[in-house]
Protein backbone atom coordinates (compact mmCIF):
# COMPACT_ATOMS: atom_id res chain seq x y z
CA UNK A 1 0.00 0.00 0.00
CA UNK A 2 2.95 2.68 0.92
CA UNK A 3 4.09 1.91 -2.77
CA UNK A 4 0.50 2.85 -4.22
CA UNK A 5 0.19 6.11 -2.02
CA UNK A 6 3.98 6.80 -2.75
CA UNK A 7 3.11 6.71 -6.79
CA UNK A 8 0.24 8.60 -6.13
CA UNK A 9 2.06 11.70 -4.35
CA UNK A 10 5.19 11.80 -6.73
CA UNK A 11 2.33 11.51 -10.01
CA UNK A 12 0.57 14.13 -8.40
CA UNK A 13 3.65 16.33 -7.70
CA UNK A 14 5.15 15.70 -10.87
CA UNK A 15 2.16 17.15 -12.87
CA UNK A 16 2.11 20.11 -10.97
CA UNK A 17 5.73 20.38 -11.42
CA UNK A 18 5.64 20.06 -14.91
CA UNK A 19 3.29 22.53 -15.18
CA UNK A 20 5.96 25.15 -13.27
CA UNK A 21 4.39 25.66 -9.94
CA UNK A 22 6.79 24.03 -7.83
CA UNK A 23 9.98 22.00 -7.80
CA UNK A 24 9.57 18.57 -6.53
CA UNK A 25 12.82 16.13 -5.71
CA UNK A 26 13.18 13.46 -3.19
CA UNK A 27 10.27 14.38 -1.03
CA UNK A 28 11.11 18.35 -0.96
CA UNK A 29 9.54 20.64 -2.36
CA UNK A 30 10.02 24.01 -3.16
CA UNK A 31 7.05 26.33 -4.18
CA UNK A 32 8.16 28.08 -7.11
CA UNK A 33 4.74 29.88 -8.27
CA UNK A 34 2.25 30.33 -5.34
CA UNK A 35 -0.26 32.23 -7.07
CA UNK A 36 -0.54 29.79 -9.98
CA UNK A 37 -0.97 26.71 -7.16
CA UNK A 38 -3.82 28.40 -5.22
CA UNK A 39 -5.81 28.87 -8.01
CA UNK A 40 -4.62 25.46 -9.13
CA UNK A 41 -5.61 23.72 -5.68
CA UNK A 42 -9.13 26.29 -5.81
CA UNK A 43 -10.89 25.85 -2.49
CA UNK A 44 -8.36 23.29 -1.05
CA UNK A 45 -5.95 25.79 -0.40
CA UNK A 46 -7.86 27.98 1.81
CA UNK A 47 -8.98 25.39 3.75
CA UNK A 48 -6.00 23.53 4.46
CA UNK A 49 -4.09 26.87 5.36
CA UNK A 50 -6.91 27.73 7.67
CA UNK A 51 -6.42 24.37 9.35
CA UNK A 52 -2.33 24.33 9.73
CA UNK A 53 -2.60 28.02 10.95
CA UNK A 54 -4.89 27.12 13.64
CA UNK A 55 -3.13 23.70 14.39
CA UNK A 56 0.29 24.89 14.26
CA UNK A 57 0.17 29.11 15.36
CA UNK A 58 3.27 30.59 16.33
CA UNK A 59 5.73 27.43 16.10
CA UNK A 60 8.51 26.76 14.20
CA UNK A 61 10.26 24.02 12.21
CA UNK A 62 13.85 23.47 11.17
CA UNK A 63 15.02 21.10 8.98
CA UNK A 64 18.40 20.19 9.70
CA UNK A 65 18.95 18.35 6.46
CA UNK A 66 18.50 21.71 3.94
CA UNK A 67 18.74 24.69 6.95
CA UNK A 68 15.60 25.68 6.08
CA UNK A 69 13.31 27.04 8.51
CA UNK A 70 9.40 27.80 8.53
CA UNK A 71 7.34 29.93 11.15
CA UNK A 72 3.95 29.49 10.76
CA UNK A 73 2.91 33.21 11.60
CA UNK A 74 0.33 34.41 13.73
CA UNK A 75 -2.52 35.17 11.15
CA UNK A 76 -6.20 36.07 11.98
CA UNK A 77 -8.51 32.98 10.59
């Protein structure tokens, strides 16, 4: 099953890569048109943002493997 969901996921990401929203490799991926993949996504985007905004307000993430960090920021709902 991993396998299925796995070829499901890099499908998925590839067509949206292909289409020049974001870069995809290994698992990262790096957004390279946000405006195109909201409208692209429609109402899913909204709704998941809402959701990781009000799950995850005012923390932070580092990944140790690229140095990148992410804040989600304090944002009215």
């Amino acid at each position: 099953m991993p396998t299925c969901l796995g070829w499901g996921i890099t499908g998925a990401a590839g067509n949206v890569q292909k289409a020049g929203l974001i870069k995809y490799s290994r698992g990262h991926i790096t957004v390279l048109d946000l405006a195109g993949l909201e409208r692209r996504a429609r109402e899913c985007y909204g709704v998941v943002k809402k959701e990781l905004i009000f799950y995850f307000q005012g923390q932070s993430f580092h990944d140790p493997d690229s140095g990148v960090h992410t804040a989600v920021l304090n944002e009215k709902l």
